[in-house]
Protein backbone atom coordinates (compact mmCIF):
# COMPACT_ATOMS: atom_id res chain seq x y z
CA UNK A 1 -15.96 -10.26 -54.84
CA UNK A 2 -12.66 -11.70 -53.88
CA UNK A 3 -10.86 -8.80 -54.15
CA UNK A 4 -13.59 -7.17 -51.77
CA UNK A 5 -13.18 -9.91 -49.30
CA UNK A 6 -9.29 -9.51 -49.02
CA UNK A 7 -9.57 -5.83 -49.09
CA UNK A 8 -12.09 -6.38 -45.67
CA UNK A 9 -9.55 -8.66 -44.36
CA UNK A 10 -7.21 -6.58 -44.67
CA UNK A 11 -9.00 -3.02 -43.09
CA UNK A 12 -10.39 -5.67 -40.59
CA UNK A 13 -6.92 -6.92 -39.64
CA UNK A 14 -5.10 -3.89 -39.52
CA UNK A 15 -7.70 -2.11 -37.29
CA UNK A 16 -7.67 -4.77 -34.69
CA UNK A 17 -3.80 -4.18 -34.80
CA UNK A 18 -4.37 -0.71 -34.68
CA UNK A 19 -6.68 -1.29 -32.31
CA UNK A 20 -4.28 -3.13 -29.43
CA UNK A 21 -1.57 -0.79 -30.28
CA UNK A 22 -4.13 2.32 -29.29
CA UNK A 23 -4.76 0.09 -25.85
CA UNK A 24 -1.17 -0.86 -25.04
CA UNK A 25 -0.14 3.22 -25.59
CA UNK A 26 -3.76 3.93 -23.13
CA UNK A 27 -2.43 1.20 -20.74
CA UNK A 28 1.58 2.41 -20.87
CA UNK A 29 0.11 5.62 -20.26
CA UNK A 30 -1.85 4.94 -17.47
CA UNK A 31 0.75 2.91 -16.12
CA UNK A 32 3.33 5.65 -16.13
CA UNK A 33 1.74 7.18 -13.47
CA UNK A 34 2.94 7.07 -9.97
CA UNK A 35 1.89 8.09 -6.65
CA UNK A 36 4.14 8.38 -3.45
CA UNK A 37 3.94 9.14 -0.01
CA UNK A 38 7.04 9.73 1.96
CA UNK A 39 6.32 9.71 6.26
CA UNK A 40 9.00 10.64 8.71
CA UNK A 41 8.46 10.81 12.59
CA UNK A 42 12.02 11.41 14.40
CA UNK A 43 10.11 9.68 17.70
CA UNK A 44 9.22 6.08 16.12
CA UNK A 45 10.74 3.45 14.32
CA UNK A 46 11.05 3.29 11.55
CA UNK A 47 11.51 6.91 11.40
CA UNK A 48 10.99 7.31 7.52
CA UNK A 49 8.98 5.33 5.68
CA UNK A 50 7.68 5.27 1.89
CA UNK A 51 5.21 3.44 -0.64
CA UNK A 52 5.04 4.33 -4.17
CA UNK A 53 2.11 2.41 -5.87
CA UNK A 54 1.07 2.07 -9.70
CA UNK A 55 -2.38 1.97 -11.16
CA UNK A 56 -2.61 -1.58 -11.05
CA UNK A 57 -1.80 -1.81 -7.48
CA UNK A 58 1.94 -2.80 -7.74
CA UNK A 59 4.91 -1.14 -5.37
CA UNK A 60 7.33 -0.93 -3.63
CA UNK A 61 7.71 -0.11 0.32
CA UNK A 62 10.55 0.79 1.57
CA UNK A 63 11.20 1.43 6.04
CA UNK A 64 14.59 2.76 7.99
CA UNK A 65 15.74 4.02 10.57
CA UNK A 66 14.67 5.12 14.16
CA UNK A 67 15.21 4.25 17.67
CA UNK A 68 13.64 1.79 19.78
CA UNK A 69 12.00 2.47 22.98
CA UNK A 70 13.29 0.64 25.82
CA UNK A 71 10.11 -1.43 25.95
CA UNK A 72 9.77 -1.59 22.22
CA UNK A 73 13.47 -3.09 22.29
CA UNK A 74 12.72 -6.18 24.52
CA UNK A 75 10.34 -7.21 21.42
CA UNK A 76 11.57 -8.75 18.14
CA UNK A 77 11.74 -5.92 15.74
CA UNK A 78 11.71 -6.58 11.95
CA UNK A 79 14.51 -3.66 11.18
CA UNK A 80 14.70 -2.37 8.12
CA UNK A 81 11.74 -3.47 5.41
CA UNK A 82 12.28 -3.42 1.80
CA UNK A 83 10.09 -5.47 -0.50
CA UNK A 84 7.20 -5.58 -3.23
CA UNK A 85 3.55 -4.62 -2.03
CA UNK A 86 0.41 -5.49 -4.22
CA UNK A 87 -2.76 -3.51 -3.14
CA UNK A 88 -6.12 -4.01 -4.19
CA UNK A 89 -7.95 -2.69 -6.49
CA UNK A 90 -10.19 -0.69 -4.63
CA UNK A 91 -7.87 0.89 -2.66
CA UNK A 92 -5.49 1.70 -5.33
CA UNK A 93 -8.34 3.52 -7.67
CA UNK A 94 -9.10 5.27 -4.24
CA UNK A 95 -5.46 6.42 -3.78
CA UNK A 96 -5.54 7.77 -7.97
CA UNK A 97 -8.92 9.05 -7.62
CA UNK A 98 -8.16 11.48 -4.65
CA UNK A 99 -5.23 12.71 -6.25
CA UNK A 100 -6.94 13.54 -9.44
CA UNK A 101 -9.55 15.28 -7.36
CA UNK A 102 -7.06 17.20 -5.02
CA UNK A 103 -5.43 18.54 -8.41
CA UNK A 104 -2.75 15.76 -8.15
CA UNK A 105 -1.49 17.36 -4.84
CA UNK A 106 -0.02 20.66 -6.48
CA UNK A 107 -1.43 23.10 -3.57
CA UNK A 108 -0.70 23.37 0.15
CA UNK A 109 -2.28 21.03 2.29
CA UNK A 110 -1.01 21.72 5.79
CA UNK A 111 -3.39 23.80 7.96
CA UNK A 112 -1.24 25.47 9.72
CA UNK A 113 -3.40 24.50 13.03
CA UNK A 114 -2.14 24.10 16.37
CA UNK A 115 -2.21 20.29 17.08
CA UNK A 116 -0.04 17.46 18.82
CA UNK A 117 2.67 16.78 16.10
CA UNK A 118 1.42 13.12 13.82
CA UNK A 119 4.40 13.00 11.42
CA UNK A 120 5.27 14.41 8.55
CA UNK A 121 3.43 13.58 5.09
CA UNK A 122 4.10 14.27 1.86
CA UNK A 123 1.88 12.64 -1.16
CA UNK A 124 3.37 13.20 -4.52
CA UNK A 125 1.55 12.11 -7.77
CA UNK A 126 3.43 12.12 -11.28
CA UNK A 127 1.80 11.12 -14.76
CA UNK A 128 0.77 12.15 -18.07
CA UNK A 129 -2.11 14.02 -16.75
CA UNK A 130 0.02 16.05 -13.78
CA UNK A 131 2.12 16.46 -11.37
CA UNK A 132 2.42 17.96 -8.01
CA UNK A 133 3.17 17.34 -4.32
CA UNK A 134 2.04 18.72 -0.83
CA UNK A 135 3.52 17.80 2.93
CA UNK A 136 1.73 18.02 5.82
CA UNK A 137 1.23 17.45 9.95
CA UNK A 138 -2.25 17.73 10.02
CA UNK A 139 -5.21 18.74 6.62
CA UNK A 140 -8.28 20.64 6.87
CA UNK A 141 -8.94 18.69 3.63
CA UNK A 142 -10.61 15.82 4.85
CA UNK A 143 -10.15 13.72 1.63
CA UNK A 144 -6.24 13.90 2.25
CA UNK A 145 -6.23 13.76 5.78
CA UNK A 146 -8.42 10.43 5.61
CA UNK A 147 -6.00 9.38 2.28
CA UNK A 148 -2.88 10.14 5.05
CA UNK A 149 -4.28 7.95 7.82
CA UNK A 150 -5.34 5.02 5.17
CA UNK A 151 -1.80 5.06 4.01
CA UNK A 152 -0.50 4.74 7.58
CA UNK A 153 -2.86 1.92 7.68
CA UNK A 154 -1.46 0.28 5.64
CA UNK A 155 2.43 0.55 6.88
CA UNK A 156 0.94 -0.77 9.66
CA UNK A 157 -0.65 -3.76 8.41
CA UNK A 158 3.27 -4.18 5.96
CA UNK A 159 5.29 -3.72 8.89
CA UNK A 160 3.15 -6.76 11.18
CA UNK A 161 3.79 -8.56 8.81
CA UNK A 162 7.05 -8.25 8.56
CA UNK A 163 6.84 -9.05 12.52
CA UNK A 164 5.28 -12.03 11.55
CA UNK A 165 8.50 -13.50 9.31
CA UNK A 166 10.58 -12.55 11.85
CA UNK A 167 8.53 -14.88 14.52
CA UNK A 168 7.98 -17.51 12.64
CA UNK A 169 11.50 -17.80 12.52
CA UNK A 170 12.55 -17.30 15.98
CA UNK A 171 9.41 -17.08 18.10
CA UNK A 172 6.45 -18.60 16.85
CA UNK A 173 4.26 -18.57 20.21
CA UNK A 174 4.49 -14.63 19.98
CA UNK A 175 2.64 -15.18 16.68
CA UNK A 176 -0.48 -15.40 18.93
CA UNK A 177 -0.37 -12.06 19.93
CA UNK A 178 0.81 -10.06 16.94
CA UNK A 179 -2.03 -11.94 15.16
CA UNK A 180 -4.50 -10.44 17.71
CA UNK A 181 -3.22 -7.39 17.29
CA UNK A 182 -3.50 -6.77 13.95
CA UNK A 183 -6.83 -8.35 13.61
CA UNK A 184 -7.89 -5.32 16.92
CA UNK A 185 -6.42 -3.06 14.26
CA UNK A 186 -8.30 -3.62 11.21
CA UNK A 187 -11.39 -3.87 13.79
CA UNK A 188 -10.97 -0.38 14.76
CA UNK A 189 -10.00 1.27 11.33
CA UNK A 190 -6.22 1.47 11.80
CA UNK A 191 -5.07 -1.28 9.66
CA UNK A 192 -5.69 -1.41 6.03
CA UNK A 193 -4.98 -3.65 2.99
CA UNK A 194 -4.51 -7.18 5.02
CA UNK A 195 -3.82 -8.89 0.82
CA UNK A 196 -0.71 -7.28 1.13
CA UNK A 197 0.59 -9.89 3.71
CA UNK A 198 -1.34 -12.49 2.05
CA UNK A 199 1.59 -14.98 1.81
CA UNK A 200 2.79 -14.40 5.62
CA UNK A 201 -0.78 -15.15 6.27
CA UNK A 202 -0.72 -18.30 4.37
CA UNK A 203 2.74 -19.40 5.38
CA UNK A 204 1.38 -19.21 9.28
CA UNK A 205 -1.95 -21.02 8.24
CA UNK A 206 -0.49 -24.23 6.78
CA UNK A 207 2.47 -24.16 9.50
CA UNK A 208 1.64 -27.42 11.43
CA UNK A 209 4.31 -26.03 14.25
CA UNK A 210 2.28 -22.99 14.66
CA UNK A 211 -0.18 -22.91 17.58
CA UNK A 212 -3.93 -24.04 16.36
CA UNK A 213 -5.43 -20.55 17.49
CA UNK A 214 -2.50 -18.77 15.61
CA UNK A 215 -3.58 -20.69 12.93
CA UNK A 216 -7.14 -20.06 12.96
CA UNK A 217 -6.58 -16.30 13.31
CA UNK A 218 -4.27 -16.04 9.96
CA UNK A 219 -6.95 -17.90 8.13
CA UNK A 220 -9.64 -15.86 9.52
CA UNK A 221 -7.72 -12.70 8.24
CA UNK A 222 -7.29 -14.51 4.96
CA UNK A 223 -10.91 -14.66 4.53
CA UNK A 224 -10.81 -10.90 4.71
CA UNK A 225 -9.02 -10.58 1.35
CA UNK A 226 -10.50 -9.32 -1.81
């Protein structure tokens, strides 16, 4: 009977070792998988932007170049934006989902259509299961056109934040306004993916020098994250 026992133990042990290493390969696997989107628009700043995001909603966001408009230039600009994103998971298994359904991007996605010129786009996707890329003005597709403008959502929401730093550093009344803004924004569909200025958000909230209203609205937009 002992020898039974140990010989259990020992299938039992091995399996569950087995077992994790068969998850951590699943996991590594999934996890080598990358999506990208590259945007460049010679008319704003920045004029090339680019976010490449993991399954798990980690990545990186990286903004450059452009000029200013003579209004925009009165304003405190942010310049140049590199740093860490984490998006949630919702939006992430969105992002991975569309490009699994859209063949990973390997197809042409412009239309080819005579509109007002939005900016390039180019969505790449790389991973065990595929690879592929497609750049575009303006989709028929309406699943990548709609994953296009959620992605410039999100820049949007990055680079007020980035605003936001800049502010509370050197004009905190104007965090009023950009606050506003932003909040307008998500309102009306054009911002996405406020958790990924979470800590800005949070930073402004407990900021006893910050104006009560300004504040309010940061926590408000808080409340807003998953």
């Amino acid at each position: 009977m002992r020898g039974k026992s140990l010989g259990w133990m020992k299938t039992a042990i091995f399996g569950g070792i087995s077992g994790i290493v068969l998850s951590g390969l699943v996991l590594q696997g999934q996890q080598s998988a990358i999506f990208q989107i590259d945007y460049t628009n010679e008319q704003l700043a920045p004029s090339h932007w680019q976010l490449k995001l993991n399954p798990d909603g980690s990545g990186q966001f990286d903004a450059d170049g452009g000029h200013l408009s003579e209004e925009a230039s009165k304003q405190i600009w942010p310049g140049d934006v590199h740093r860490p994103v984490q998006l949630s998971a919702a939006f992430t298994e969105h992002v991975f989902s569309t490009a699994r359904l859209r063949k990973w991007f390997a197809y042409p996605c412009e239309s080819h259509l005579k509109v007002a010129f939005q900016g390039i786009k180019r969505l790449s996707y790389s991973g065990p299961d595929g690879s592929g890329a497609c750049e575009y003005n303006y989709s028929k597709d309406k699943e990548i056109e709609a994953l296009g403008n959620s992605l410039l959502g999100v820049e949007y929401t990055i680079l007020s934040g980035a605003r936001m730093e800049k502010l509370l550093q050197h004009d905190r009344l104007g965090l009023d306004a950009e606050l506003d803004n932003l909040a307008t924004a998500i309102h009306e569909g054009n911002a996405f993916e406020v958790g990924a200025i979470r800590e800005t958000l949070t930073r402004i909230a407990s900021d006893e020098q910050v104006m009560d209203r300004a504040r309010r609205r940061a926590k408000a937009l808080l409340t807003q994250v998953p």
